[in-house]
C-alpha atoms as a PDB file:
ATOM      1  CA  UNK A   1      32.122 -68.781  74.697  1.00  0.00           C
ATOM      2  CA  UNK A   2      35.522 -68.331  73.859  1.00  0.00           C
ATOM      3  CA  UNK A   3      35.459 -68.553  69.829  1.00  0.00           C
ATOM      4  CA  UNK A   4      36.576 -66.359  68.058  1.00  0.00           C
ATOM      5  CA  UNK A   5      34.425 -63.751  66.610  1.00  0.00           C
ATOM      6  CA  UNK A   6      34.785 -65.141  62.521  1.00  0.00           C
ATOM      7  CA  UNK A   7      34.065 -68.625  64.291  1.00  0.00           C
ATOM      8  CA  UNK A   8      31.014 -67.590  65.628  1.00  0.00           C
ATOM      9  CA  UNK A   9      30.218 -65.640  62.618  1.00  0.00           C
ATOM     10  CA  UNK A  10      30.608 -68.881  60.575  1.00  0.00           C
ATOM     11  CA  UNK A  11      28.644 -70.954  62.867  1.00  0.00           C
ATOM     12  CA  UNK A  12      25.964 -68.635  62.582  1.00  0.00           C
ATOM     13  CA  UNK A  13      25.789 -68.328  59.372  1.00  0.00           C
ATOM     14  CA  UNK A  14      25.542 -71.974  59.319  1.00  0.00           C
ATOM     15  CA  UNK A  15      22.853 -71.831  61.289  1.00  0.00           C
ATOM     16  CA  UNK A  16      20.879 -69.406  58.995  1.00  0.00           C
ATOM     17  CA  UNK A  17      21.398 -71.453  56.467  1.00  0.00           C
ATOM     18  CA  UNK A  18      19.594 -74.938  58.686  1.00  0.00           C
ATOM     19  CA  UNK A  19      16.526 -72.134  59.136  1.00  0.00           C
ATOM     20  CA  UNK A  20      16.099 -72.076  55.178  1.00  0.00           C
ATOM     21  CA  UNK A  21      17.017 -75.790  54.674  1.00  0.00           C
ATOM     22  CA  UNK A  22      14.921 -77.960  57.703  1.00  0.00           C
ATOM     23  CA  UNK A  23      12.185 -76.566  57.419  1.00  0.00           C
ATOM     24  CA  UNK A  24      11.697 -77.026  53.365  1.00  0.00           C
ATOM     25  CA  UNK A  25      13.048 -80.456  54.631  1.00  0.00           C
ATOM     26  CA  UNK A  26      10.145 -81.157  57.175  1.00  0.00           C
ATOM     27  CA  UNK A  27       7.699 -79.548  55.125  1.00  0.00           C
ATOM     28  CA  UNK A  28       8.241 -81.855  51.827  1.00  0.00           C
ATOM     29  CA  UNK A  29       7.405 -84.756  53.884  1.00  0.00           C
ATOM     30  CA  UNK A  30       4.174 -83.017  55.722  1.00  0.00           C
ATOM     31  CA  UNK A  31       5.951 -82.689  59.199  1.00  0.00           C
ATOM     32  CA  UNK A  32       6.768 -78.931  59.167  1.00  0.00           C
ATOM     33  CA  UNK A  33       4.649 -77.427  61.785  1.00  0.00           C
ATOM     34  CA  UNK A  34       4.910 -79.879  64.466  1.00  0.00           C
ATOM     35  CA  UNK A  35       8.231 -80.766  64.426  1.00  0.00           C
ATOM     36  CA  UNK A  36       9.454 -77.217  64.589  1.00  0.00           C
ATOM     37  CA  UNK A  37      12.816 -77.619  62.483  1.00  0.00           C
ATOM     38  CA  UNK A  38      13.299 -73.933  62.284  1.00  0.00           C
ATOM     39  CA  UNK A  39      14.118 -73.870  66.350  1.00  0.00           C
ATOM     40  CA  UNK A  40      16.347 -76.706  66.495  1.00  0.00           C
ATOM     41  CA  UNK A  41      19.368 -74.456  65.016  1.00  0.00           C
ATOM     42  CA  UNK A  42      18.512 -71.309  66.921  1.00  0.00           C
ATOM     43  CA  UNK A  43      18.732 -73.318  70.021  1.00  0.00           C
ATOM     44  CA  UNK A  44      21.979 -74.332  68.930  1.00  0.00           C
ATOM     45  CA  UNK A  45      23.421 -71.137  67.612  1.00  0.00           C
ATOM     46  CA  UNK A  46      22.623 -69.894  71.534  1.00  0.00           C
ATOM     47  CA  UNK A  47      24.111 -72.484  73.055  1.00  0.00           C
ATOM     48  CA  UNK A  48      27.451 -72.556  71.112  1.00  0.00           C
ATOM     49  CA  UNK A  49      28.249 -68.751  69.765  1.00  0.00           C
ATOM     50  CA  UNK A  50      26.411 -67.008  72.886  1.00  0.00           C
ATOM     51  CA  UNK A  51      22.675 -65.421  72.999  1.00  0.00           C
ATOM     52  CA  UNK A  52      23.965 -62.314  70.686  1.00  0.00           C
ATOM     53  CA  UNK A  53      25.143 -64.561  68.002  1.00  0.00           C
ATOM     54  CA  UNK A  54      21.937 -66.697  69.060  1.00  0.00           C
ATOM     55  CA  UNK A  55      19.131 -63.748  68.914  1.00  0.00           C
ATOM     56  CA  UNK A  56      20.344 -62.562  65.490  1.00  0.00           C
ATOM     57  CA  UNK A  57      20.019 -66.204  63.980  1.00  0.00           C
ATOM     58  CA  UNK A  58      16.217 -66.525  65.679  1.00  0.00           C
ATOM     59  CA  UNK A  59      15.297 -63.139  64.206  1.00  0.00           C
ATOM     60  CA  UNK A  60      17.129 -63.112  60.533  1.00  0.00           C
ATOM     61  CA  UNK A  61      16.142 -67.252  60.297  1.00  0.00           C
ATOM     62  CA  UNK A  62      12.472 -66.756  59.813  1.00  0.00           C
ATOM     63  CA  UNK A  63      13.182 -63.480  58.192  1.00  0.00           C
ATOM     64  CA  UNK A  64      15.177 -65.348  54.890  1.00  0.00           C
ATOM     65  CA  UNK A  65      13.206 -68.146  54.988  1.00  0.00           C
ATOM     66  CA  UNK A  66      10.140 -65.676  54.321  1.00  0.00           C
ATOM     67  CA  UNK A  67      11.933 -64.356  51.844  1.00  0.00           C
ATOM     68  CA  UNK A  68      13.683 -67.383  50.105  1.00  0.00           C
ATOM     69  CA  UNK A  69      10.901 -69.541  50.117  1.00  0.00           C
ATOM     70  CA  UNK A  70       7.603 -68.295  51.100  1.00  0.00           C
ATOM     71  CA  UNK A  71       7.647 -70.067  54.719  1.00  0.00           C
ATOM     72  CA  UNK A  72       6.663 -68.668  57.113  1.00  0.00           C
ATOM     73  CA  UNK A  73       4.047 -66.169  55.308  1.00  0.00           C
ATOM     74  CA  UNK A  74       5.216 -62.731  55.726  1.00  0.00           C
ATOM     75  CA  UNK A  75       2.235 -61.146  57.918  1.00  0.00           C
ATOM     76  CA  UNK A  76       1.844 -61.477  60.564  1.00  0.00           C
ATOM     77  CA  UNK A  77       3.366 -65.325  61.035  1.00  0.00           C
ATOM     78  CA  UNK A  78       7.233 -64.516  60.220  1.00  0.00           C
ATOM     79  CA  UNK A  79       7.447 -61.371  62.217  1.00  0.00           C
ATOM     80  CA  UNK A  80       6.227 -63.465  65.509  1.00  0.00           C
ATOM     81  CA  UNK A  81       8.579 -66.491  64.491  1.00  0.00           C
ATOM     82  CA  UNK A  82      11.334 -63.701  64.454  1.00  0.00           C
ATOM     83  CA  UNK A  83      10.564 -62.443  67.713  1.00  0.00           C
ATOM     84  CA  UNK A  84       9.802 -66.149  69.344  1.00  0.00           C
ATOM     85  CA  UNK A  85      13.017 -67.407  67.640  1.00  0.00           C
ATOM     86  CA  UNK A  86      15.092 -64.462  68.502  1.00  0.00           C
ATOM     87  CA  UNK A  87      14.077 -64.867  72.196  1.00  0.00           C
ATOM     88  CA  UNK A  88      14.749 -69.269  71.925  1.00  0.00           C
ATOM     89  CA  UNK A  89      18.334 -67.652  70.893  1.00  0.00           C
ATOM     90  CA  UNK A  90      19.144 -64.917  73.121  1.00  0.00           C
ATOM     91  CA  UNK A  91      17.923 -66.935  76.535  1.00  0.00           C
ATOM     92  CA  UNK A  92      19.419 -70.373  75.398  1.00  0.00           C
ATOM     93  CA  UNK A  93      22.904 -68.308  75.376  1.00  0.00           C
ATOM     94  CA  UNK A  94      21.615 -66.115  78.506  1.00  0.00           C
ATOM     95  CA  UNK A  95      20.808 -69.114  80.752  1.00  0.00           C
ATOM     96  CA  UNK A  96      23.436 -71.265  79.312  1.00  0.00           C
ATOM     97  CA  UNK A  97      26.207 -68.942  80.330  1.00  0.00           C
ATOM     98  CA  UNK A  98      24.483 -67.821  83.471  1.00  0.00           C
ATOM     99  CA  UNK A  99      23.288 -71.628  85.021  1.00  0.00           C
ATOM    100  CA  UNK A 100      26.867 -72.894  84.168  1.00  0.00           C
ATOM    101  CA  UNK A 101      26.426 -74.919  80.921  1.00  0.00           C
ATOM    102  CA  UNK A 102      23.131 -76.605  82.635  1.00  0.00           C
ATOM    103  CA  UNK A 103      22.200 -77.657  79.360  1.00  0.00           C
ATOM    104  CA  UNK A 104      18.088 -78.863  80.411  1.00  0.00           C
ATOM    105  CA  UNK A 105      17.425 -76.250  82.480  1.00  0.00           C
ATOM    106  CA  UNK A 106      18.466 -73.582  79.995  1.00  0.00           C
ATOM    107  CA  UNK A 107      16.726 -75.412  77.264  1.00  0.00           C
ATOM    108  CA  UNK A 108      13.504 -75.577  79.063  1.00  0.00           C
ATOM    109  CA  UNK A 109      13.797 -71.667  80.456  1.00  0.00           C
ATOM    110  CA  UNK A 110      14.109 -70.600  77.087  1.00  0.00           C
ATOM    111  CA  UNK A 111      11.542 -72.631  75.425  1.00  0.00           C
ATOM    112  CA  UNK A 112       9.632 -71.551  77.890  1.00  0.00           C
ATOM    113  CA  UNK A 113      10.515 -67.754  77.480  1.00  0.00           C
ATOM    114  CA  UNK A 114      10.039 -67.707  73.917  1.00  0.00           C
ATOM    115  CA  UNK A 115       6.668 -69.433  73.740  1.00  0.00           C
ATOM    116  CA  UNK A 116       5.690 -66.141  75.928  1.00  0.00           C
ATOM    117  CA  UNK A 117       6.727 -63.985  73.896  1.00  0.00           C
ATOM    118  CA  UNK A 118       5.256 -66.130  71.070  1.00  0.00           C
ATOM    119  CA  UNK A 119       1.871 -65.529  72.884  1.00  0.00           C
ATOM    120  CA  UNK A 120       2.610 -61.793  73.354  1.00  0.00           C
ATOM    121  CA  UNK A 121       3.973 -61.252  69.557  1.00  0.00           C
ATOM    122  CA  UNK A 122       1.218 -63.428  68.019  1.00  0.00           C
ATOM    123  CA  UNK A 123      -1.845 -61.935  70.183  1.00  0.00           C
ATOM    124  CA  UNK A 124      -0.573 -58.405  68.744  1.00  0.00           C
ATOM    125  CA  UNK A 125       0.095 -59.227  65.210  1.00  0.00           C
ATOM    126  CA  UNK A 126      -3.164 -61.736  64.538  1.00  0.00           C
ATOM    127  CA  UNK A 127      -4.795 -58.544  66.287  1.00  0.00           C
ATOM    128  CA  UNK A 128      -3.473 -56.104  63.583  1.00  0.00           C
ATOM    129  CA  UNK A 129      -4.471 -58.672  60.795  1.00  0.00           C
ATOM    130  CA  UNK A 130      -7.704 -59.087  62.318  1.00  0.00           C
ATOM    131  CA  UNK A 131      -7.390 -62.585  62.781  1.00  0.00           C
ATOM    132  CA  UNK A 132      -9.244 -64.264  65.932  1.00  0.00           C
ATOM    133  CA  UNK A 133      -5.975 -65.371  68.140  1.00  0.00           C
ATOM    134  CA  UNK A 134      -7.093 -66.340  72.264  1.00  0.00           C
ATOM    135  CA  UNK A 135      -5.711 -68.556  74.703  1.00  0.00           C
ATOM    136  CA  UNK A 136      -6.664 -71.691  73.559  1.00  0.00           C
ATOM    137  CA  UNK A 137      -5.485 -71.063  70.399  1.00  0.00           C
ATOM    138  CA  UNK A 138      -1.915 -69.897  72.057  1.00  0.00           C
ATOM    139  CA  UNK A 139      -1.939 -73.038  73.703  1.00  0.00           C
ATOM    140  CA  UNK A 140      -2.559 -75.628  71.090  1.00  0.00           C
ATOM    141  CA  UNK A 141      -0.472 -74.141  68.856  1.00  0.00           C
ATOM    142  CA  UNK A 142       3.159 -73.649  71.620  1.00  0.00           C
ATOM    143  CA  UNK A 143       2.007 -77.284  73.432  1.00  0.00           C
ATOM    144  CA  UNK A 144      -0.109 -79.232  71.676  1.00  0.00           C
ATOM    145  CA  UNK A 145       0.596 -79.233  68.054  1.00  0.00           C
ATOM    146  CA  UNK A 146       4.227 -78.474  68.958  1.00  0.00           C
ATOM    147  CA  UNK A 147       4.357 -81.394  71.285  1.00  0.00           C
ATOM    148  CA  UNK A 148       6.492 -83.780  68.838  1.00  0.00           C
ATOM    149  CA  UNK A 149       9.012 -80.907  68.280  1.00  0.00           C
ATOM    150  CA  UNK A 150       9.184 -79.995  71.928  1.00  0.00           C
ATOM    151  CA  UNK A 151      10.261 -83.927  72.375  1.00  0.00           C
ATOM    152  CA  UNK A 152      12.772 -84.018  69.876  1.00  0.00           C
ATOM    153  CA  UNK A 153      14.366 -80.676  71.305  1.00  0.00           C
ATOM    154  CA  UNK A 154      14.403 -81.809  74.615  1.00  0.00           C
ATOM    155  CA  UNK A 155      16.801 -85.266  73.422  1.00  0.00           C
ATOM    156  CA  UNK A 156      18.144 -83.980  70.274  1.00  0.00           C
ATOM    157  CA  UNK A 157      19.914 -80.708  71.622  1.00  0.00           C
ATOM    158  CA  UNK A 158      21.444 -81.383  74.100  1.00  0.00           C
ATOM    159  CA  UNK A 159      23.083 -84.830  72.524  1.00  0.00           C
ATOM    160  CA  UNK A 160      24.239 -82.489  69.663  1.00  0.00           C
ATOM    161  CA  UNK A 161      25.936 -79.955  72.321  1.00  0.00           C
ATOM    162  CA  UNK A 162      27.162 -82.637  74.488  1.00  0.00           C
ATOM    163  CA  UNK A 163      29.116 -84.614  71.549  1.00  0.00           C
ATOM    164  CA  UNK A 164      29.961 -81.338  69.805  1.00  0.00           C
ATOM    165  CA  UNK A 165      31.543 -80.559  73.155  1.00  0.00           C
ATOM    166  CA  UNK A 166      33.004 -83.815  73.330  1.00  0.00           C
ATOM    167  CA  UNK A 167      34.943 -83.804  70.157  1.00  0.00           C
ATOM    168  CA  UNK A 168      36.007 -80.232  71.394  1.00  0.00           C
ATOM    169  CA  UNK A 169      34.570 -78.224  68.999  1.00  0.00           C
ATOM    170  CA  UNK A 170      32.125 -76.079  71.675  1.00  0.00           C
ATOM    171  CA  UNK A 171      32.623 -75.428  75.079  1.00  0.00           C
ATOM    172  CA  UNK A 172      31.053 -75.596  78.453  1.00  0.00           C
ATOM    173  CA  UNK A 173      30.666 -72.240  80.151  1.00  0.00           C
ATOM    174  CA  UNK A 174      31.645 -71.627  83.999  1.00  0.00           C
ATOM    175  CA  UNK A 175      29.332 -70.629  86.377  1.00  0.00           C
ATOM    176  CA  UNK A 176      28.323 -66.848  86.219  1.00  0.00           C
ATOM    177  CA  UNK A 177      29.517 -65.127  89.071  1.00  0.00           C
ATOM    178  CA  UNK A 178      27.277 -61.929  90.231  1.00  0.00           C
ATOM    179  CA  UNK A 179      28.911 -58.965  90.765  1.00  0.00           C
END
């Protein structure tokens, strides 16, 4: 993107900050887990500062939150979120830059990305805790119960980027070219 460097800062930070907030949001009213508030502001961060600017905010945002508030517990749940959030970040800005600001297909790749490495991160870290973590557990937890969040990403994102865009205040990459 072409913001400046303190603009992306700021919007970052911004972003941390919506990691702390949401979820303590969600949570007070029950809807915490399934409506994965934590991701919706990674996602952004990608798409409008870049996946650097993106994969810090999905690592750090589960990080403070641990920190600040207790959520996500500290082992072994927040260092998976950071990983799986730090991926959502880094291939929202990857594919966004590289499909040419094809706002569905980037969300999708890198929902899709980071529930792997969710999978990967989790099946390691339950492992070290010696908690019980398989497949079906990996896939009621990224599909199932995540199903209402999954939803509202899929409409809510990219109407925030489109009318952010639209009252020029982000901008639409060009195509990638390959060297």
């Amino acid at each position: 993107m072409k913001h400046s460097h303190t603009k992306n800062l700021v919007i970052t930070a911004f972003c941390l900050a919506l990691c702390v907030v949401l979820p303590m949001a969600f949570h007070a009213i029950g809807a915490g887990q399934a409506f994965l508030p934590m991701h919706i502001p990674v996602l952004l961060c990608g798409f409008l500062c870049g996946w650097q600017y993106g994969a810090v905010c999905g690592f750090l945002g589960p990080l403070l939150s641990s920190l600040l508030t207790g959520m996500p517990p500290i082992f072994p749940i927040a260092p998976a979120m950071m990983l799986e959030l730090c991926a959502y970040g880094l291939l929202t800005g990857l594919f966004y830059r590289r499909l040419g600001g094809n706002l569905y297909l980037s969300l999708i790749g890198a929902m899709l990305g980071g529930r792997v490495v969710s999978g990967i991160a989790n099946a390691v870290l339950m492992g070290i805790a010696g908690k019980p973590y398989g497949l079906s557990m990996f896939l009621s937890a990224a599909f199932v119960t995540a199903l209402p969040g999954i939803l509202i990403q899929l409409v809510a994102i990219p109407l925030l980027v489109a009318a952010l865009q639209k009252a020029g205040l982000a901008e639409k990459p060009k195509r990638h070219r390959a060297a």
